[in-house]
C-alpha atoms as a PDB file:
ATOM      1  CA  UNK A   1      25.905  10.797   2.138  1.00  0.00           C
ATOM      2  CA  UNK A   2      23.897  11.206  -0.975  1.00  0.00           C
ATOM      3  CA  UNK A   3      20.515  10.089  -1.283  1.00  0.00           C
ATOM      4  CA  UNK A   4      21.269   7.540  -3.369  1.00  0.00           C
ATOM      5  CA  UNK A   5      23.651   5.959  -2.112  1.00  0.00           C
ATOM      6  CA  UNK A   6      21.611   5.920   1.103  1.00  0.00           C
ATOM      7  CA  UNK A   7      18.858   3.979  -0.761  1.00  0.00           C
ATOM      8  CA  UNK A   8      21.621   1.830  -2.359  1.00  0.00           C
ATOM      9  CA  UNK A   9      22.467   0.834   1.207  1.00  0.00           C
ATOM     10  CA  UNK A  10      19.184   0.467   2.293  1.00  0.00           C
ATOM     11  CA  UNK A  11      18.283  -1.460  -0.824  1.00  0.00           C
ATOM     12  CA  UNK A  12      20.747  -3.893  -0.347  1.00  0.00           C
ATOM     13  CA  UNK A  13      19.496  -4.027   3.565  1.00  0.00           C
ATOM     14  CA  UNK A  14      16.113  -5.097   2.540  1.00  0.00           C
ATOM     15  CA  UNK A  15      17.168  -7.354   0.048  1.00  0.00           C
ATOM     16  CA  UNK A  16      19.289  -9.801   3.172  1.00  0.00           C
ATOM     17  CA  UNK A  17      16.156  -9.069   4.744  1.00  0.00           C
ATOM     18  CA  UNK A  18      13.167  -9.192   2.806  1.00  0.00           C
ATOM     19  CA  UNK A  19      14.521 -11.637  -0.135  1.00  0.00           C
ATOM     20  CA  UNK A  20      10.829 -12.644  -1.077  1.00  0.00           C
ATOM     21  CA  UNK A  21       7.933 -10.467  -0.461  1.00  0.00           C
ATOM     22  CA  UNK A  22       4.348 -12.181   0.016  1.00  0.00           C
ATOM     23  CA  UNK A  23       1.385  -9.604  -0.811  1.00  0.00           C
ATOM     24  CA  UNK A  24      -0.020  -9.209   2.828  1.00  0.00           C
ATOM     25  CA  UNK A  25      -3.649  -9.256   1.502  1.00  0.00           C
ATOM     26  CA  UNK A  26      -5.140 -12.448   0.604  1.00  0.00           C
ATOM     27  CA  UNK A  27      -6.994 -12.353  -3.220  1.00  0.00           C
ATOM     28  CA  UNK A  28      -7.132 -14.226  -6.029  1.00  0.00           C
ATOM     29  CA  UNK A  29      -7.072 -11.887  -8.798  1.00  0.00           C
ATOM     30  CA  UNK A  30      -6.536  -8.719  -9.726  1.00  0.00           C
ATOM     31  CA  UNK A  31     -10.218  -7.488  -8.792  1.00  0.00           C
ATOM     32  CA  UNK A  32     -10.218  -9.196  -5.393  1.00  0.00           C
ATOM     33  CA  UNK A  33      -6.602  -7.519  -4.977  1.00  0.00           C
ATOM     34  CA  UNK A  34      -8.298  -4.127  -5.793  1.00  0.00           C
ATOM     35  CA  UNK A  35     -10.965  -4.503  -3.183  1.00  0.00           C
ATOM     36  CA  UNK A  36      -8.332  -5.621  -0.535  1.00  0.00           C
ATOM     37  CA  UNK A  37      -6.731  -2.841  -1.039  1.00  0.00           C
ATOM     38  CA  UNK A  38      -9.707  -0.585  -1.103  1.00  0.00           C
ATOM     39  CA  UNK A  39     -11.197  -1.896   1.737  1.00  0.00           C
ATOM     40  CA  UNK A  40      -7.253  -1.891   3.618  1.00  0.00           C
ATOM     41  CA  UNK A  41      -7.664   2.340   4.004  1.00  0.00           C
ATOM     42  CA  UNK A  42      -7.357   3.501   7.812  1.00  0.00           C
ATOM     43  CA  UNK A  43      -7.407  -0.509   8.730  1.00  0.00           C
ATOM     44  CA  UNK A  44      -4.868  -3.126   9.294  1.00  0.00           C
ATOM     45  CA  UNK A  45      -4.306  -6.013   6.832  1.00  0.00           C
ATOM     46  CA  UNK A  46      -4.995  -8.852   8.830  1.00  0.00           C
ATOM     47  CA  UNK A  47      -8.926  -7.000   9.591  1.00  0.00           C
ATOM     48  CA  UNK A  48      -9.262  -6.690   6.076  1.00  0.00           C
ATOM     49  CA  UNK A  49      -8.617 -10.880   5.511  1.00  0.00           C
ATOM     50  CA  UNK A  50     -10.559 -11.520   8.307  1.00  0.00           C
ATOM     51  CA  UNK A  51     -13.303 -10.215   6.520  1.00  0.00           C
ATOM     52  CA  UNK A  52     -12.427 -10.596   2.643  1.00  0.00           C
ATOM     53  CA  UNK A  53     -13.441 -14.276   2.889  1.00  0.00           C
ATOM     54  CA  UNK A  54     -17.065 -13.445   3.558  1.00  0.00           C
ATOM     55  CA  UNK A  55     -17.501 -10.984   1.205  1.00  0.00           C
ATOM     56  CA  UNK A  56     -16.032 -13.000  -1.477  1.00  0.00           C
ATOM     57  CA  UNK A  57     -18.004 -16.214  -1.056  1.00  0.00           C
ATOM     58  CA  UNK A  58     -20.458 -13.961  -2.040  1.00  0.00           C
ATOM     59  CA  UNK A  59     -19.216 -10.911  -4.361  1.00  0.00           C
ATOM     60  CA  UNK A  60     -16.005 -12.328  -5.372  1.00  0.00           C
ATOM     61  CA  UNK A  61     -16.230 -10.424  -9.202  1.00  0.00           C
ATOM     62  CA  UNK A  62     -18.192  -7.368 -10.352  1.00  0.00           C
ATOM     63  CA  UNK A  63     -21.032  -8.893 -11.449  1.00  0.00           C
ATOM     64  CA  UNK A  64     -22.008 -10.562  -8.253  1.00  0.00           C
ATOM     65  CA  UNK A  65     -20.972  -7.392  -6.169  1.00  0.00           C
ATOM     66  CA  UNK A  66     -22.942  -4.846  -8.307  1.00  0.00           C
ATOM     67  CA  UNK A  67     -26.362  -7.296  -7.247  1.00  0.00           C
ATOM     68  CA  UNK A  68     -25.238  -7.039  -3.456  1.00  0.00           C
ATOM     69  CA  UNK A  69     -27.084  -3.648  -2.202  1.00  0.00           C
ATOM     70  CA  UNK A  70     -25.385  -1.606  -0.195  1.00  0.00           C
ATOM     71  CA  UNK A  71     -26.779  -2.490   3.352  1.00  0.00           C
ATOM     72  CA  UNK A  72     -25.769  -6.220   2.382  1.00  0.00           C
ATOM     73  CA  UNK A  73     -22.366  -5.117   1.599  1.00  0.00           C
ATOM     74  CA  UNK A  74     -21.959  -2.782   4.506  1.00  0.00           C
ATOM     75  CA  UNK A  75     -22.933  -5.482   6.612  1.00  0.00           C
ATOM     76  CA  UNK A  76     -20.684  -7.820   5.443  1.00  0.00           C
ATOM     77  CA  UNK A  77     -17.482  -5.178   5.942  1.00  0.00           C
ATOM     78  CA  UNK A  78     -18.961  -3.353   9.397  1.00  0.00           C
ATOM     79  CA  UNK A  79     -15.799  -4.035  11.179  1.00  0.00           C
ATOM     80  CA  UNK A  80     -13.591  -1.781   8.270  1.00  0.00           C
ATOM     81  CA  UNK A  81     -13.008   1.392   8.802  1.00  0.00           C
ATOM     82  CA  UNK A  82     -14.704   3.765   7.067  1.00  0.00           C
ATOM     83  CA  UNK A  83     -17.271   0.746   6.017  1.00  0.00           C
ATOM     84  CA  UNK A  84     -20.277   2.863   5.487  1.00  0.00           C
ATOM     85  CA  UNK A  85     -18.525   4.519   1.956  1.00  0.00           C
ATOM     86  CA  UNK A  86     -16.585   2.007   1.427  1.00  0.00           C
ATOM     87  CA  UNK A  87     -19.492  -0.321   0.811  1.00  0.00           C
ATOM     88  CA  UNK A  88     -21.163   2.689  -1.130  1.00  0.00           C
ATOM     89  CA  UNK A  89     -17.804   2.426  -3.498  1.00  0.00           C
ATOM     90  CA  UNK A  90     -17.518  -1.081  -3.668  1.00  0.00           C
ATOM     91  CA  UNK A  91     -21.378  -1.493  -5.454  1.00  0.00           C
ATOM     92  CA  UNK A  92     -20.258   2.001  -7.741  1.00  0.00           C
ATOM     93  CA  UNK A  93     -16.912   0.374  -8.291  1.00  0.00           C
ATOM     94  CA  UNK A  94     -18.760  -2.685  -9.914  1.00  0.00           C
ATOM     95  CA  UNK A  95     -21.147  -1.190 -11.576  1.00  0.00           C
ATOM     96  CA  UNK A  96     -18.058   1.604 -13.725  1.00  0.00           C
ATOM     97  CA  UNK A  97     -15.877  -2.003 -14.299  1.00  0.00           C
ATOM     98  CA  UNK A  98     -19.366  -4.020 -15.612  1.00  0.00           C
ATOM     99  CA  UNK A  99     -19.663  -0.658 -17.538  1.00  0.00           C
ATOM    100  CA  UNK A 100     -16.142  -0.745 -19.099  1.00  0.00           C
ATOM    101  CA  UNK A 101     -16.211  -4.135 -20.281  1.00  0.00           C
ATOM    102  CA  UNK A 102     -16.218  -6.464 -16.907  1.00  0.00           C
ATOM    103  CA  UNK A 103     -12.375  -6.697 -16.039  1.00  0.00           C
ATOM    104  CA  UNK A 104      -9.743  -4.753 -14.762  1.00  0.00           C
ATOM    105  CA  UNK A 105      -7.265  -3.409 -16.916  1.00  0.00           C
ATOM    106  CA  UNK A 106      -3.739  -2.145 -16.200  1.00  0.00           C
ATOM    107  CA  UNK A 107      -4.349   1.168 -16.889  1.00  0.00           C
ATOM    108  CA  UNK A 108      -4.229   4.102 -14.989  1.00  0.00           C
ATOM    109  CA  UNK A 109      -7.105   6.511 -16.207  1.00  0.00           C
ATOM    110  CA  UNK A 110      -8.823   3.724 -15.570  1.00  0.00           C
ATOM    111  CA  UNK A 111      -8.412   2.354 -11.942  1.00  0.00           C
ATOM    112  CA  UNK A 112      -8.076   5.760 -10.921  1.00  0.00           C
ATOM    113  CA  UNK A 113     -11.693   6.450 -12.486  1.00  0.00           C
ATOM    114  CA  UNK A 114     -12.981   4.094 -10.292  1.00  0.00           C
ATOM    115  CA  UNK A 115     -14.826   4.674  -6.674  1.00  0.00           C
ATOM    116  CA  UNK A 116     -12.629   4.521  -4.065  1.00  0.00           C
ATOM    117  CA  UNK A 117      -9.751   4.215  -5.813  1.00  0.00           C
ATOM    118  CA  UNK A 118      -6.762   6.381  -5.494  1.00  0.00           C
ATOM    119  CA  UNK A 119      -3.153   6.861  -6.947  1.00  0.00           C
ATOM    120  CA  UNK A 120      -1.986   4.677  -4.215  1.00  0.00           C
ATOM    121  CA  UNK A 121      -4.358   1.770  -4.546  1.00  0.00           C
ATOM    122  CA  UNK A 122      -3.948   1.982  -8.535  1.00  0.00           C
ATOM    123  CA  UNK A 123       0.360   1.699  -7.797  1.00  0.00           C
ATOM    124  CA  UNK A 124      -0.775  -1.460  -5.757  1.00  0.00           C
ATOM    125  CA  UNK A 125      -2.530  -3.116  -8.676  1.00  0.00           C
ATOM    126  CA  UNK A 126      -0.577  -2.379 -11.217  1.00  0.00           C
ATOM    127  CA  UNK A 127       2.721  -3.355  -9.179  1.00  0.00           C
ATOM    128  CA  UNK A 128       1.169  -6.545  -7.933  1.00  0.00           C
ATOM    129  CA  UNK A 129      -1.465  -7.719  -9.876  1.00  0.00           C
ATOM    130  CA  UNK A 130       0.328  -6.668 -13.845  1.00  0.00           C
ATOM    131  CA  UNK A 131       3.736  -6.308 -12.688  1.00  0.00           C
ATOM    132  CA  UNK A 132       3.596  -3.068 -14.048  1.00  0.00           C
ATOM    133  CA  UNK A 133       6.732  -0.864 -12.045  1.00  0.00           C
ATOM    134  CA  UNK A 134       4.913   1.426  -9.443  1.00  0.00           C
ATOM    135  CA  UNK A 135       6.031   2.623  -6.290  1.00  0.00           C
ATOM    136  CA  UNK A 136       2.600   2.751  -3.903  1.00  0.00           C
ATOM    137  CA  UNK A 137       3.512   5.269  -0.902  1.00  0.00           C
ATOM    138  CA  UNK A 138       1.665   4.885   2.347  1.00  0.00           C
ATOM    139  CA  UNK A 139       1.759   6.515   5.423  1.00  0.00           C
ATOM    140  CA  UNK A 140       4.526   3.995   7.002  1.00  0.00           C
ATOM    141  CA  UNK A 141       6.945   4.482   3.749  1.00  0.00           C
ATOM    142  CA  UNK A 142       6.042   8.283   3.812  1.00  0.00           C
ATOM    143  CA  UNK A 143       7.274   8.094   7.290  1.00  0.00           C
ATOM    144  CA  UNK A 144      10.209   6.136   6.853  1.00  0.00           C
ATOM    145  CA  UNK A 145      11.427   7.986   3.590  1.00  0.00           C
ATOM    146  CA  UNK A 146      11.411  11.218   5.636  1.00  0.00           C
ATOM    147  CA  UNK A 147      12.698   9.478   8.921  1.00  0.00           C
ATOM    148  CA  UNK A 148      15.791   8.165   6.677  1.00  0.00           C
ATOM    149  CA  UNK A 149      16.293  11.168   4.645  1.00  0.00           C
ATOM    150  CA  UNK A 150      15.489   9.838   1.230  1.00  0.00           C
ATOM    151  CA  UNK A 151      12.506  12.591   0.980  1.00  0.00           C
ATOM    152  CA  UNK A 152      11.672  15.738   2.872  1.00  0.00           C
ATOM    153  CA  UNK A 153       8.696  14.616   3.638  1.00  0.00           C
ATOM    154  CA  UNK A 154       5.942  17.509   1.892  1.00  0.00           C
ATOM    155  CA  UNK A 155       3.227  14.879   1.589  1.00  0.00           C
ATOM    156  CA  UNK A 156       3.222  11.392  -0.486  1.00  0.00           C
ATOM    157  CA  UNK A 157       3.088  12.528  -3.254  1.00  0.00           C
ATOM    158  CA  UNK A 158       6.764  14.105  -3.660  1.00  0.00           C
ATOM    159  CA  UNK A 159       7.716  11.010  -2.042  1.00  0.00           C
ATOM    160  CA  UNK A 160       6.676   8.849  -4.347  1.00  0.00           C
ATOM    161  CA  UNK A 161       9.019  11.057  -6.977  1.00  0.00           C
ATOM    162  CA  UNK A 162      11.761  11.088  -4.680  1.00  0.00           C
ATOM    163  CA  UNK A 163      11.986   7.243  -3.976  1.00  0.00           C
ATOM    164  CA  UNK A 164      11.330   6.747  -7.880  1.00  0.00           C
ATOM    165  CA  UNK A 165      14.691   8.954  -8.441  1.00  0.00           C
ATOM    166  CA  UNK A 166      16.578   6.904  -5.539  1.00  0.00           C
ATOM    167  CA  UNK A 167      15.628   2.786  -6.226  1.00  0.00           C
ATOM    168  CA  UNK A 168      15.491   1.557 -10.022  1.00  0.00           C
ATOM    169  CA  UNK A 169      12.337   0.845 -11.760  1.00  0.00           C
ATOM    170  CA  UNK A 170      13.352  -2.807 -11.294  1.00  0.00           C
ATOM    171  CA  UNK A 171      13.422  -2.751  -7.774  1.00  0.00           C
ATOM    172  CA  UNK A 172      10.479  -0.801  -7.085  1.00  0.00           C
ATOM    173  CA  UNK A 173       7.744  -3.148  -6.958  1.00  0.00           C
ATOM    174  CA  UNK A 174       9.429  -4.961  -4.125  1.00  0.00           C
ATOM    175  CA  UNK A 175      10.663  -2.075  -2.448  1.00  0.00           C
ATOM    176  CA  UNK A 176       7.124  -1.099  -1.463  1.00  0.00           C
ATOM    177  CA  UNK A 177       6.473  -4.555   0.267  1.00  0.00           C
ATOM    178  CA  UNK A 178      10.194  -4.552   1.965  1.00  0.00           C
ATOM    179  CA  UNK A 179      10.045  -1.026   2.862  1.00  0.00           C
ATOM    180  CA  UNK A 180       6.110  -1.530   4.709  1.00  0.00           C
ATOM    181  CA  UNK A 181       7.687  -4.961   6.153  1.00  0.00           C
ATOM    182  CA  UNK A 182      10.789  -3.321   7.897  1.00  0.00           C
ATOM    183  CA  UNK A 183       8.428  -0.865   9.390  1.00  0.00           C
ATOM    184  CA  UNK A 184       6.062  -3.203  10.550  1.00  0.00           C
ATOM    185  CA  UNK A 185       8.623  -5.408  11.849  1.00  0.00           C
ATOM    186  CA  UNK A 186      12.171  -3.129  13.079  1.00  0.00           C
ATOM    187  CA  UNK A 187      10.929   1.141  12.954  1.00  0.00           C
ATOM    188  CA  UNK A 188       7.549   1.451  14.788  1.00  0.00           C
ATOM    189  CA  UNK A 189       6.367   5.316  14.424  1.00  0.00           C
ATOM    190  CA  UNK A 190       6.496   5.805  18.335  1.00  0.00           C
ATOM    191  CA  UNK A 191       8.676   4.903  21.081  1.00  0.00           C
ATOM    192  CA  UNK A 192      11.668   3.723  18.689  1.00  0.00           C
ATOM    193  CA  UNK A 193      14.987   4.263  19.298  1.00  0.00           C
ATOM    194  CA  UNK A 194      16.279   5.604  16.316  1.00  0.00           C
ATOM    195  CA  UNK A 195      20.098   4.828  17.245  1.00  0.00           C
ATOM    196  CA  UNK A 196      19.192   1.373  17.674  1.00  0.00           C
ATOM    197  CA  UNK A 197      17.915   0.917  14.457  1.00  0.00           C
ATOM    198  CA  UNK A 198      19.592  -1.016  11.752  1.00  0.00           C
ATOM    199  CA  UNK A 199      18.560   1.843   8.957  1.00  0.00           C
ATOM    200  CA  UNK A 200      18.092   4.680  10.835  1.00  0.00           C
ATOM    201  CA  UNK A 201      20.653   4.548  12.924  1.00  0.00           C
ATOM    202  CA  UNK A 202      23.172   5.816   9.895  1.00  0.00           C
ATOM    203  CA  UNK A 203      20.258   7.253   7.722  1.00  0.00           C
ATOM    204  CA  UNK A 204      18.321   9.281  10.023  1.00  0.00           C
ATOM    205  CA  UNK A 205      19.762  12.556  10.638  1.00  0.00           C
ATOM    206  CA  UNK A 206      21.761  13.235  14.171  1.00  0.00           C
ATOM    207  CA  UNK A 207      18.716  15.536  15.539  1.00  0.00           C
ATOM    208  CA  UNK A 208      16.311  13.305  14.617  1.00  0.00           C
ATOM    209  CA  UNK A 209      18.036  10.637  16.340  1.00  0.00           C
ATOM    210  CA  UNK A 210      18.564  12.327  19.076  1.00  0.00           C
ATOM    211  CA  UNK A 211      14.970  13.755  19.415  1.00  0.00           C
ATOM    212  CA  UNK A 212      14.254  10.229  19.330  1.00  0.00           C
ATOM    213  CA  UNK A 213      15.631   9.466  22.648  1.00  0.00           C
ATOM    214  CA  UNK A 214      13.554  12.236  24.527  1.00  0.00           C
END
């Protein structure tokens, strides 16, 4: 089976599925969405709103974070992983936005110019907070694009060009949240039966299924 008509299957799959797909980070705008998704690196979602609320009753825009110091803001996200530079890029992040006119823009020179932001948490605010088509690639869809043979896998970034080839620019901002959801929900990364699996039980390939099982 081609790849594409794999991810035509699959598509279809996650659209019975996943017909509406909630952002799993709580924010108001598209600067609260950036931290959230900052902050979410190497931590679950539901840490990162646990502790969002706090740090937005007090730093909720650029202004008000860039007058937090860092200790205050460190405090505030301790339990995050990675907290110590995150907090560091969170103050730095404020400061470059207040520098380059206050708001976030949808462009990407410019959230990927920012501390602490990546390709990956730029795809996420464009996709979600502009509706600008992106397709963000974490570690569970790098994991599942390889497990179902839509990508071979390299590293996220030729991922990211191989699902873009597969899905249609229309569906891709979805696709991200229905592809992390299914994961979550039906194709853990250990002790999953491949065979039993509504995707990967046709997608996967027959040694991979089979390794799967030992």
């Amino acid at each position: 089976m081609k790849r594409s008509e794999k991810a035509n299957r699959i598509g279809k799959i996650l659209d019975d599925l996943y017909p509406t797909q909630p952002i799993p980070l709580d924010h108001k705008d598209a600067y609260t969405l950036l931290v959230a998704v900052m902050l979410s690196a190497q931590t679950t979602d539901k840490k990162v709103n646990e502790v969002t609320p706090n740090l937005f009753s007090r730093a909720d825009n650029p202004e008000k974070m860039s007058k937090l110091n860092v200790d205050e803001i460190h405090e505030i996200i301790r339990e995050i992983g990675l907290a110590p530079t995150k907090a560091k890029n969170l103050k730095k992040m404020a400061e470059q936005i207040l520098e380059g006119g206050g708001e976030i823009i949808p462009d990407w020179d410019f959230l990927e110019s920012l501390a602490g932001v990546g390709h990956k948490t730029a795809s996420v605010v464009m996709s979600q907070a502009f509706g600008i088509p992106a397709f963000a690639v974490d570690t569970h869809i790098h994991r599942l694009a390889y497990r179902w043979g839509l990508s071979n896998g390299k590293n996220v970034q030729t991922t990211e060009k191989d699902l873009k080839k597969v899905f249609p620019e229309d569906t891709w901002i979805r696709r991200h949240l229905q592809i992390i959801f299914f994961g979550r929900e039906y194709c853990p990364a250990r002790n999953h039966d491949l065979s039993e699996c509504m995707i990967c039980g046709w997608a996967s390939s027959k040694k991979m299924i089979k390794e799967s099982k030992i």
